[in-house]
N, C-alpha and C. Protein backbone atom coordinates (compact mmCIF):
# COMPACT_ATOMS: atom_id res chain seq x y z
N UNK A 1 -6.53 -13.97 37.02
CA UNK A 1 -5.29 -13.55 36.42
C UNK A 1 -5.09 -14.21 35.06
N UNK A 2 -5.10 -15.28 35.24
CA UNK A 2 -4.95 -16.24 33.31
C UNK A 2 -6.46 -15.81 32.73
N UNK A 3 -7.41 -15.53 33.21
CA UNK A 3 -8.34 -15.03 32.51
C UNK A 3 -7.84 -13.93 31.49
N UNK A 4 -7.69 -12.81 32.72
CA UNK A 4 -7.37 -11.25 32.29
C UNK A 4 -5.98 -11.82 31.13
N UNK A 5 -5.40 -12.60 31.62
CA UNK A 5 -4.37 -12.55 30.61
C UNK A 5 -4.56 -13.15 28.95
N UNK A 6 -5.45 -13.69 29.30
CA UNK A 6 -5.91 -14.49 27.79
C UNK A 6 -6.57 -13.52 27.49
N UNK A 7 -7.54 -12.83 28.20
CA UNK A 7 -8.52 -11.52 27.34
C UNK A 7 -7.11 -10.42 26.50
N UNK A 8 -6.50 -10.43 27.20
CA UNK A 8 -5.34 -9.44 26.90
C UNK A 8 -4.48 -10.23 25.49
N UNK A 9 -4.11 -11.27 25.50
CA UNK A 9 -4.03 -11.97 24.21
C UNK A 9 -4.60 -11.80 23.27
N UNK A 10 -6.09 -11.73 23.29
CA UNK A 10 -7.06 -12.00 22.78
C UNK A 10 -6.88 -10.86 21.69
N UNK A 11 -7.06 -9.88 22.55
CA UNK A 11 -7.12 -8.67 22.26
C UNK A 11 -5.96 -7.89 21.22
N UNK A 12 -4.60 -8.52 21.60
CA UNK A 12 -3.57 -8.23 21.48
C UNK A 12 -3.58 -8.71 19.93
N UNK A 13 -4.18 -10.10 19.67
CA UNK A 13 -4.41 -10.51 18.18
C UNK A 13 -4.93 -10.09 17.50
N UNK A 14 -6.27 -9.60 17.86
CA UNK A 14 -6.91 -9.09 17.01
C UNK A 14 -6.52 -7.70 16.40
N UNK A 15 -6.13 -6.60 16.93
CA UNK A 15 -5.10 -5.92 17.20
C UNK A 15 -3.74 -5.71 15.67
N UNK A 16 -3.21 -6.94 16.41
CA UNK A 16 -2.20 -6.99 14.80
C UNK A 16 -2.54 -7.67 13.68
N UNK A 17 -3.79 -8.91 13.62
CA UNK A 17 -4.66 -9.25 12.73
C UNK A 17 -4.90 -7.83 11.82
N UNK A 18 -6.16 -7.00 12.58
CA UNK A 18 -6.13 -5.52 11.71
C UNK A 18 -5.17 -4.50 11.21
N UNK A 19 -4.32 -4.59 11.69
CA UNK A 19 -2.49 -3.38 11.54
C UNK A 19 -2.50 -4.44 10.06
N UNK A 20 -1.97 -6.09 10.69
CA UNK A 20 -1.22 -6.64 9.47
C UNK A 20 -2.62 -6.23 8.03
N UNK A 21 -3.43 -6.60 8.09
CA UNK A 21 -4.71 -6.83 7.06
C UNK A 21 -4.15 -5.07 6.31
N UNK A 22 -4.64 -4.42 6.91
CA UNK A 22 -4.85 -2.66 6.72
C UNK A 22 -3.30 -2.80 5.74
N UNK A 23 -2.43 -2.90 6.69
CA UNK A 23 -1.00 -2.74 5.94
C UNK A 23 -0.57 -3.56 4.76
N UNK A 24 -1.39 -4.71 4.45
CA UNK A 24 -0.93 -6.12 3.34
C UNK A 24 -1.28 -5.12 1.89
N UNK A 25 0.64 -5.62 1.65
CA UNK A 25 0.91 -5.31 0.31
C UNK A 25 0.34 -5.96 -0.46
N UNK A 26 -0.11 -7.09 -0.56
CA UNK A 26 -0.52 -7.97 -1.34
C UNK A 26 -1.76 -7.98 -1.53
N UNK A 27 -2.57 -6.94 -0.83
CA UNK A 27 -4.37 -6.44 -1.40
C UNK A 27 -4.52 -5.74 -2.79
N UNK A 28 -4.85 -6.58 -3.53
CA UNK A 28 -5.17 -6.06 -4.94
C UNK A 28 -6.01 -5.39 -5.21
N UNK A 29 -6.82 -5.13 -4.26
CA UNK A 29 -8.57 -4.59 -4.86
C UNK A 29 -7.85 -4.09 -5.65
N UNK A 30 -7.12 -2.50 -6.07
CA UNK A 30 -7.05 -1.96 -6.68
C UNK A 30 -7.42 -2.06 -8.40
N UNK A 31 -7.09 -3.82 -8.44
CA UNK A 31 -6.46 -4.33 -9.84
C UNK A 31 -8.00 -4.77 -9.93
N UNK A 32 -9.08 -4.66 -9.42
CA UNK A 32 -10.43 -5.28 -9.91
C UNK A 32 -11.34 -4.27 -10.65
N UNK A 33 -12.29 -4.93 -12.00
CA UNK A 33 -13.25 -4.26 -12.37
C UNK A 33 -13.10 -4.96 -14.09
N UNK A 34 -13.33 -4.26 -14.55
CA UNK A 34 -13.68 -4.17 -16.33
C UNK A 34 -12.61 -3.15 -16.74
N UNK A 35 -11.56 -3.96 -17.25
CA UNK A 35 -10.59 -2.78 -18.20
C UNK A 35 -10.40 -3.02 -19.31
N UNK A 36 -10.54 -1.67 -20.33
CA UNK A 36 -10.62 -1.92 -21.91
C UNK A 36 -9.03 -0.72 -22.35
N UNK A 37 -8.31 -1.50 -23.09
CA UNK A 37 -7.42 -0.71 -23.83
C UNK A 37 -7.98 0.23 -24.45
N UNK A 38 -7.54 1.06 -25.04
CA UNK A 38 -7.30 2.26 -25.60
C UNK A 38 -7.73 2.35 -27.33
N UNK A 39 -7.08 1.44 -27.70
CA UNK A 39 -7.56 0.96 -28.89
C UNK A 39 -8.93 0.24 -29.12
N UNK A 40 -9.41 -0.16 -27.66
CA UNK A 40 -10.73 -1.30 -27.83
C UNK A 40 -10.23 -2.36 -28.50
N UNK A 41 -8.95 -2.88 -28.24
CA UNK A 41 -9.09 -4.86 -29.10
C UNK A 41 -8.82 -5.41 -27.57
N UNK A 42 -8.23 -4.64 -26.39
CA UNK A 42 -8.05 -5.74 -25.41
C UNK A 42 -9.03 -5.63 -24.09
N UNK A 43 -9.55 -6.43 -23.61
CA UNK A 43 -10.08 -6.20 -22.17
C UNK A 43 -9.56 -7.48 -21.18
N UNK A 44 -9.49 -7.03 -20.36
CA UNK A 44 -9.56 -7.87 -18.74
C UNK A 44 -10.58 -7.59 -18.16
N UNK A 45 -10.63 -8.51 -17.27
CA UNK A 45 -11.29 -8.42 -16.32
C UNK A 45 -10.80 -9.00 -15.14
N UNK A 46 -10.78 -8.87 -13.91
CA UNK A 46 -10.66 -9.06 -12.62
C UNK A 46 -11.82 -9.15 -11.41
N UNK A 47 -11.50 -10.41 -10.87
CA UNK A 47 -12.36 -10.67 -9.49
C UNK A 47 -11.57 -11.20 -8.15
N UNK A 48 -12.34 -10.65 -7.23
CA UNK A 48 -11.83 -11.15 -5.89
C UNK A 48 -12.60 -12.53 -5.54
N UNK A 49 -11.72 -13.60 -4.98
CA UNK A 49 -12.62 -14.46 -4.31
C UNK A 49 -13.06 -14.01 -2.60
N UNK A 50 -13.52 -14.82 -2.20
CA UNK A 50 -13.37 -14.41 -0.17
C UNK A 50 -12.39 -15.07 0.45
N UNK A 51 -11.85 -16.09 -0.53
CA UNK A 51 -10.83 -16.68 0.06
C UNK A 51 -9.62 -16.31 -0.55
N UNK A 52 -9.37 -15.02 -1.21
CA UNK A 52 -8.24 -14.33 -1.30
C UNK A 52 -7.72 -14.34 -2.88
N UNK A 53 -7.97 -14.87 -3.45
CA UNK A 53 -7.34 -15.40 -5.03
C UNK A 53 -8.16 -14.29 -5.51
N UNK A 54 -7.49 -13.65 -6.72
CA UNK A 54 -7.93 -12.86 -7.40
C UNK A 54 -7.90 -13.46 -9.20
N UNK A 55 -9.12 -13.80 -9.92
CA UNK A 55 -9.22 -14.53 -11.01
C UNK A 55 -9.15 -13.41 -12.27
N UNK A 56 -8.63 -13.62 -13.17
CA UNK A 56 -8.85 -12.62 -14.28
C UNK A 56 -8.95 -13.33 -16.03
N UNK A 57 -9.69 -12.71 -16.82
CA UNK A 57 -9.24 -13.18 -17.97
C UNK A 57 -9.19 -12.09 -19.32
N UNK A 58 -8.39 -12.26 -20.11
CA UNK A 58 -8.03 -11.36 -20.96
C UNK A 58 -8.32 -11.70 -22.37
N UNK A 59 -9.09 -11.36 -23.39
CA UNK A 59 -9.87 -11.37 -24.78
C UNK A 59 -9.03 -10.20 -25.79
N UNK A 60 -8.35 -10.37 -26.61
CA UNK A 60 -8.11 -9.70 -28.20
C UNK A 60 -9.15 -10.10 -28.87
N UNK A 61 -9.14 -8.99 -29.52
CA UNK A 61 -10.27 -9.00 -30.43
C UNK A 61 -9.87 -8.34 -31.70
N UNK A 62 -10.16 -8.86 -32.87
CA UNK A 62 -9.68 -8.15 -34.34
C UNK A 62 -11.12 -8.51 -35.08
N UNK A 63 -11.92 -7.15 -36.06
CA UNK A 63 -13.23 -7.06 -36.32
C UNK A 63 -13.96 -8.10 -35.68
N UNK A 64 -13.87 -7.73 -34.39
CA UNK A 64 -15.22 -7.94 -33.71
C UNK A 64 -15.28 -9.66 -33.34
N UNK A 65 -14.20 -10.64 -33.28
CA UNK A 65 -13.76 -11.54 -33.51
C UNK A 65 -12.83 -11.83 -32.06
N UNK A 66 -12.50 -13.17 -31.33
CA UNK A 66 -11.57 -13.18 -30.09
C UNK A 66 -10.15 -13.78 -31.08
N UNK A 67 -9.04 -13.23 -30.85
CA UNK A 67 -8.56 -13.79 -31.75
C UNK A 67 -7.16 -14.65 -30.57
N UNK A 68 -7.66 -14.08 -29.48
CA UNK A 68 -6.70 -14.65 -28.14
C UNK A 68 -7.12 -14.61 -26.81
N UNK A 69 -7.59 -15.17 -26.08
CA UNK A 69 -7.82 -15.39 -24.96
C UNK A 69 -6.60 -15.68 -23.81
N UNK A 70 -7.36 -15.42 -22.19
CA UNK A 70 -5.86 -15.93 -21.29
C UNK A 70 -6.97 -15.70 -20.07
N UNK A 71 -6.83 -16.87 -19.09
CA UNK A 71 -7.46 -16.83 -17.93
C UNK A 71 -6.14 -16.75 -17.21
N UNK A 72 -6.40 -15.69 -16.02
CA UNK A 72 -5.06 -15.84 -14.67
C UNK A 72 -6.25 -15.81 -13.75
N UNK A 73 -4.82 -15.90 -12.43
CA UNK A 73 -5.37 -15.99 -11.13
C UNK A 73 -3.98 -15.52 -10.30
N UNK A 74 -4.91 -14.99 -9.21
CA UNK A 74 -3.01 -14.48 -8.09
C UNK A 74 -3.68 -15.24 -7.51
N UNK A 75 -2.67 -15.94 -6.51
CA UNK A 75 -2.66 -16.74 -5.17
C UNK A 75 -2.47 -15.74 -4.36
N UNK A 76 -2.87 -15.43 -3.04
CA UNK A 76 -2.17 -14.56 -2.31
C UNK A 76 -1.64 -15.14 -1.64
N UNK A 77 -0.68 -13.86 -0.79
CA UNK A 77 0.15 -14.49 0.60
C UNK A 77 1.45 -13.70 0.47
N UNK A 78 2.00 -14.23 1.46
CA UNK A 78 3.11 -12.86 1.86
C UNK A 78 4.07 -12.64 0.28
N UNK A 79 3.68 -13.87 -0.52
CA UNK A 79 4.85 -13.64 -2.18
C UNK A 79 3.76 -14.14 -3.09
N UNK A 80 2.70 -13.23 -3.48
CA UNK A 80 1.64 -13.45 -4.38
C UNK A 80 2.46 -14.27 -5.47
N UNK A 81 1.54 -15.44 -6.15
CA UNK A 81 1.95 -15.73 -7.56
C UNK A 81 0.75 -15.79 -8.58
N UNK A 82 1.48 -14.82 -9.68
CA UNK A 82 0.31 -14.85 -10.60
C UNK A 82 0.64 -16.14 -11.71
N UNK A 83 -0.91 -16.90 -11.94
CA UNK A 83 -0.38 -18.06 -12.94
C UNK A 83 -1.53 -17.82 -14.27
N UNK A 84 -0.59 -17.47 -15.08
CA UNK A 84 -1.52 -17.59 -16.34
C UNK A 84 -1.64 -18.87 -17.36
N UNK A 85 -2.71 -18.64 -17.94
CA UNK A 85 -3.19 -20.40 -18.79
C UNK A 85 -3.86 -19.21 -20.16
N UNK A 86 -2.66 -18.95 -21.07
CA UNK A 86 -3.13 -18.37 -22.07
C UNK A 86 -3.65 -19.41 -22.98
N UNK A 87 -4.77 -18.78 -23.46
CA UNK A 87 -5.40 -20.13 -24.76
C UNK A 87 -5.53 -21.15 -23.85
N UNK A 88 -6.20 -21.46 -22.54
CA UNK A 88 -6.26 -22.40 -21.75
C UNK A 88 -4.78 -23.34 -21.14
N UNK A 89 -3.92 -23.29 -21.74
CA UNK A 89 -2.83 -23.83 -21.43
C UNK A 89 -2.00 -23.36 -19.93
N UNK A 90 -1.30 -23.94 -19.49
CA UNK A 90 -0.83 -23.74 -18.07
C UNK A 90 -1.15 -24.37 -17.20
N UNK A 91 -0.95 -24.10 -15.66
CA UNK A 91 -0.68 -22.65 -15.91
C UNK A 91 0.96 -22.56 -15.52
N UNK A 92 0.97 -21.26 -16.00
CA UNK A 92 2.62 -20.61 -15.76
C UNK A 92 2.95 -19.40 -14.90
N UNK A 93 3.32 -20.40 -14.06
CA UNK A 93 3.70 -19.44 -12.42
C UNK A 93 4.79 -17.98 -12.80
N UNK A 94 4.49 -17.27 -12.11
CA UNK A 94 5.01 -15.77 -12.25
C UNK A 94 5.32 -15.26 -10.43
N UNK A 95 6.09 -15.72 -10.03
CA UNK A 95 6.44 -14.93 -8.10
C UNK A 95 6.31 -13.54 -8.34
N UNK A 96 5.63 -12.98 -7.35
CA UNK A 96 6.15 -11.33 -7.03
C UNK A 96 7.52 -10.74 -6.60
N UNK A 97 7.80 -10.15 -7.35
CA UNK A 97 8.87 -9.81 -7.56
C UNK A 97 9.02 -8.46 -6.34
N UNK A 98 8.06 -7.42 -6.46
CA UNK A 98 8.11 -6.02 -5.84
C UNK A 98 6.16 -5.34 -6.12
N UNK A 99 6.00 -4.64 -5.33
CA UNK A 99 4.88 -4.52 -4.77
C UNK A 99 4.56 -3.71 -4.04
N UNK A 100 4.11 -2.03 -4.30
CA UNK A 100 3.17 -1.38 -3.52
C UNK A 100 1.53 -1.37 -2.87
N UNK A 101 1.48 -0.41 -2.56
CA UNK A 101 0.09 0.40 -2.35
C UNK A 101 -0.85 0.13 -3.92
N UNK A 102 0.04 0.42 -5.12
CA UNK A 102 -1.00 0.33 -6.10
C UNK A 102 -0.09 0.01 -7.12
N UNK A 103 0.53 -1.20 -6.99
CA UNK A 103 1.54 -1.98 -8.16
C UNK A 103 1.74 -2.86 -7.91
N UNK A 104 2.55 -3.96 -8.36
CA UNK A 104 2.78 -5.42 -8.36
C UNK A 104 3.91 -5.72 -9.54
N UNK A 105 4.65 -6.30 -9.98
CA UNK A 105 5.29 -6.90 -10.40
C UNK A 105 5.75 -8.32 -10.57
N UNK A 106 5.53 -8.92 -11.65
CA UNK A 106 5.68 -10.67 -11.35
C UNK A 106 7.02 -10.79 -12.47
N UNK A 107 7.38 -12.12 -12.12
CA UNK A 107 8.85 -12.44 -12.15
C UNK A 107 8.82 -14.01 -12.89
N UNK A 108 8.75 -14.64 -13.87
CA UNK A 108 9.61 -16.02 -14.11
C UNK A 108 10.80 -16.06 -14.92
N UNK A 109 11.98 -16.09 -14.52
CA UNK A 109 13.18 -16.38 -15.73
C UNK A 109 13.52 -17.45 -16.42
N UNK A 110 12.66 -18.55 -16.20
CA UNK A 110 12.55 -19.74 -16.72
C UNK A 110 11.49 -19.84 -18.38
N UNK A 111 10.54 -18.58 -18.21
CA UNK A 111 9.39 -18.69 -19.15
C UNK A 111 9.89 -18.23 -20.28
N UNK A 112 9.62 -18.71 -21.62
CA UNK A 112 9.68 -18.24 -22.94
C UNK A 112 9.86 -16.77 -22.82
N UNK A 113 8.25 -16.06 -23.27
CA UNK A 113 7.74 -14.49 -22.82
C UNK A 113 6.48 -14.67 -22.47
N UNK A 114 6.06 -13.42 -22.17
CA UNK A 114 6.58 -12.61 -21.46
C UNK A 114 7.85 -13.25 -20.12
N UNK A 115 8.76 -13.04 -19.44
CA UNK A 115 9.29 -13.12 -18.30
C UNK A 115 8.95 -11.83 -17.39
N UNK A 116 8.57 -11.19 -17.55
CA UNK A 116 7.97 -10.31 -16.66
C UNK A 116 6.75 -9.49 -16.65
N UNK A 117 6.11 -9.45 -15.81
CA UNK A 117 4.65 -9.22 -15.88
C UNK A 117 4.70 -8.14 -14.82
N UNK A 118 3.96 -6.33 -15.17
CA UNK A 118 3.87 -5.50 -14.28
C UNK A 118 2.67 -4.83 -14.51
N UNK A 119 1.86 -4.86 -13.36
CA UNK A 119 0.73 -3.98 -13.18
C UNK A 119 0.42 -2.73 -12.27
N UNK A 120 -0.27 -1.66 -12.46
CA UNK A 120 -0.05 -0.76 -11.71
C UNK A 120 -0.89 0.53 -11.89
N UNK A 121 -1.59 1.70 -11.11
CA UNK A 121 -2.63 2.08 -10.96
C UNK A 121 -1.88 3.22 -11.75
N UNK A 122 -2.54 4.54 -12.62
CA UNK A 122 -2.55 5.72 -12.74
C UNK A 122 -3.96 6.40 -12.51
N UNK A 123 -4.03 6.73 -11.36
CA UNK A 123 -5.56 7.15 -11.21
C UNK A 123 -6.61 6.52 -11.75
N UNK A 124 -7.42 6.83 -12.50
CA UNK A 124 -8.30 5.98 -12.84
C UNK A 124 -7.89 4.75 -13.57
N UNK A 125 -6.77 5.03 -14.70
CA UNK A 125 -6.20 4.16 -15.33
C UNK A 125 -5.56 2.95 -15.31
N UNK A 126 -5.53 1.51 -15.55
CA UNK A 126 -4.93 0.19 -15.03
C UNK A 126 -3.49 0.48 -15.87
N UNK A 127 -2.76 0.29 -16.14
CA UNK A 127 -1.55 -0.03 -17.04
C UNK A 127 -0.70 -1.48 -16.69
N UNK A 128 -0.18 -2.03 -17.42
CA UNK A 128 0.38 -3.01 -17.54
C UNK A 128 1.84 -2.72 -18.56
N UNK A 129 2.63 -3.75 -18.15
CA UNK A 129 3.60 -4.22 -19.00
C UNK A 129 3.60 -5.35 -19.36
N UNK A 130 4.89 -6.23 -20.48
CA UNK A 130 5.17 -7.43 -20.17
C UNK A 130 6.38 -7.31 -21.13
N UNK A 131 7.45 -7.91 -20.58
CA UNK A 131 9.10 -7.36 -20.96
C UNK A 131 9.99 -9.18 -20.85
N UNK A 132 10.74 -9.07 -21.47
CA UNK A 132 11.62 -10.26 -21.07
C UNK A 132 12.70 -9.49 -19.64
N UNK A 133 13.40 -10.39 -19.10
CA UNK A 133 13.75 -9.89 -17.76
C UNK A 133 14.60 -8.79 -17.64
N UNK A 134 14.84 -8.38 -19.01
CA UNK A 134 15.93 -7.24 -18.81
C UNK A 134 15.29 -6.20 -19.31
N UNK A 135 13.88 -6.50 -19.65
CA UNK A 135 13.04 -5.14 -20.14
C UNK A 135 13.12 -4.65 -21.51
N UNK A 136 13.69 -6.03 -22.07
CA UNK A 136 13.69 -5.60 -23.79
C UNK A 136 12.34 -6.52 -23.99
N UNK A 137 12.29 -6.22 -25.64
CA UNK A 137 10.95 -6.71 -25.98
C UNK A 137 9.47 -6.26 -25.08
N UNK A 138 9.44 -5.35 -24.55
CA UNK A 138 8.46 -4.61 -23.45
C UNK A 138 7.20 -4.01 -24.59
N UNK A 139 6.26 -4.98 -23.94
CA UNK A 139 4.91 -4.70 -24.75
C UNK A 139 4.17 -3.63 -23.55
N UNK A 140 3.60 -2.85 -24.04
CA UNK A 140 2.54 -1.48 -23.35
C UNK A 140 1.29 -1.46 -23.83
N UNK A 141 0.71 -1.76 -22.19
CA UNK A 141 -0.79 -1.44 -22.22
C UNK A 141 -1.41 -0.75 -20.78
N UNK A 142 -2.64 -0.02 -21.70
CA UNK A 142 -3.38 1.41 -20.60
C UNK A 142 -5.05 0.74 -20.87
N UNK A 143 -5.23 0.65 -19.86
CA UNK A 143 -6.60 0.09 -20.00
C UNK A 143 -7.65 1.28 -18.91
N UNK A 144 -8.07 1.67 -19.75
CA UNK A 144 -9.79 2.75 -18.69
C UNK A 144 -10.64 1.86 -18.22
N UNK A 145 -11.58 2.04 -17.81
CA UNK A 145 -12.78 1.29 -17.09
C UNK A 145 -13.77 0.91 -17.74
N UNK A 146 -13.99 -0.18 -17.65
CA UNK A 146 -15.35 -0.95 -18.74
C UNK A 146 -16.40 -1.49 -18.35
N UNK A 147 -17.43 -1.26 -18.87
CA UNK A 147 -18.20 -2.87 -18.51
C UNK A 147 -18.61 -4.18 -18.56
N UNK A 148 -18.51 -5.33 -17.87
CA UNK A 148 -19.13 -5.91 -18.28
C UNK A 148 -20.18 -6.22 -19.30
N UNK A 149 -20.41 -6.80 -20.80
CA UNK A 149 -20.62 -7.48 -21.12
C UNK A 149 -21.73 -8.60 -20.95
């Protein structure tokens, strides 16, 4: 009987282990690969670790030149935080704010600017924002698919 019942536990975990995993808002794959703006001066890039952190870093470029750099990283977990170290500096925590299937939104009201950071899928396309918290000063970017370098 405590056998059958621990198998039944057992079972029972693994169970909502897969429901919760399948259902976690907080799976970014979406946000991984090689993305190049539109113009060609900006790219990201994005990686998954196995232990959940997703690393990225972002290059401007003016004739052919970096004229700005920015390494991030999300932490995951039930309130992802993205922390960026632009020009190596940081880093500067950003909470998730709101969060689908294929979006994210980060949040600091304490930070200079950006104070808000939004990413989010259009079909093939990555897009981004970055706005002070009331959505003024809102910089726009569309990034297609790139390669590595």
């Amino acid at each position: 009987m405590i056998r059958h019942a621990f198998c039944l536990l057992a079972l029972s975990a693994g169970a909502l282990t897969a429901t919760a995993e399948a259902a976690d808002p907080n799976h970014l794959d979406w946000l991984t690969g090689c993305w190049q703006s539109d113009d060609g001066v900006t790219r990201e890039v994005w990686s998954t670790s196995e232990d959940g952190y997703y690393f990225g870093y972002s290059v401007v470029t003016k004739e052919s030149r970096v004229i700005f750099f920015e390494h991030m990283r999300i932490n995951s977990g039930p309130l992802p935080v993205f922390n960026a170290y632009p020009a190596g500096e940081g880093p500067y925590p950003f909470a998730a704010t709101a969060f689908s299937e294929t979006s994210i939104t980060f949040a600091n009201p304490d930070h200079d600017f950006p104070q808000k950071i939004k990413y989010w899928r259009e079909g093939p396309r990555l897009r981004a924002t970055i706005s002070a918290m009331d959505d003024s000063n809102r910089g726009d970017f569309s990034f297609t698919p790139c390669t590595v370098d």
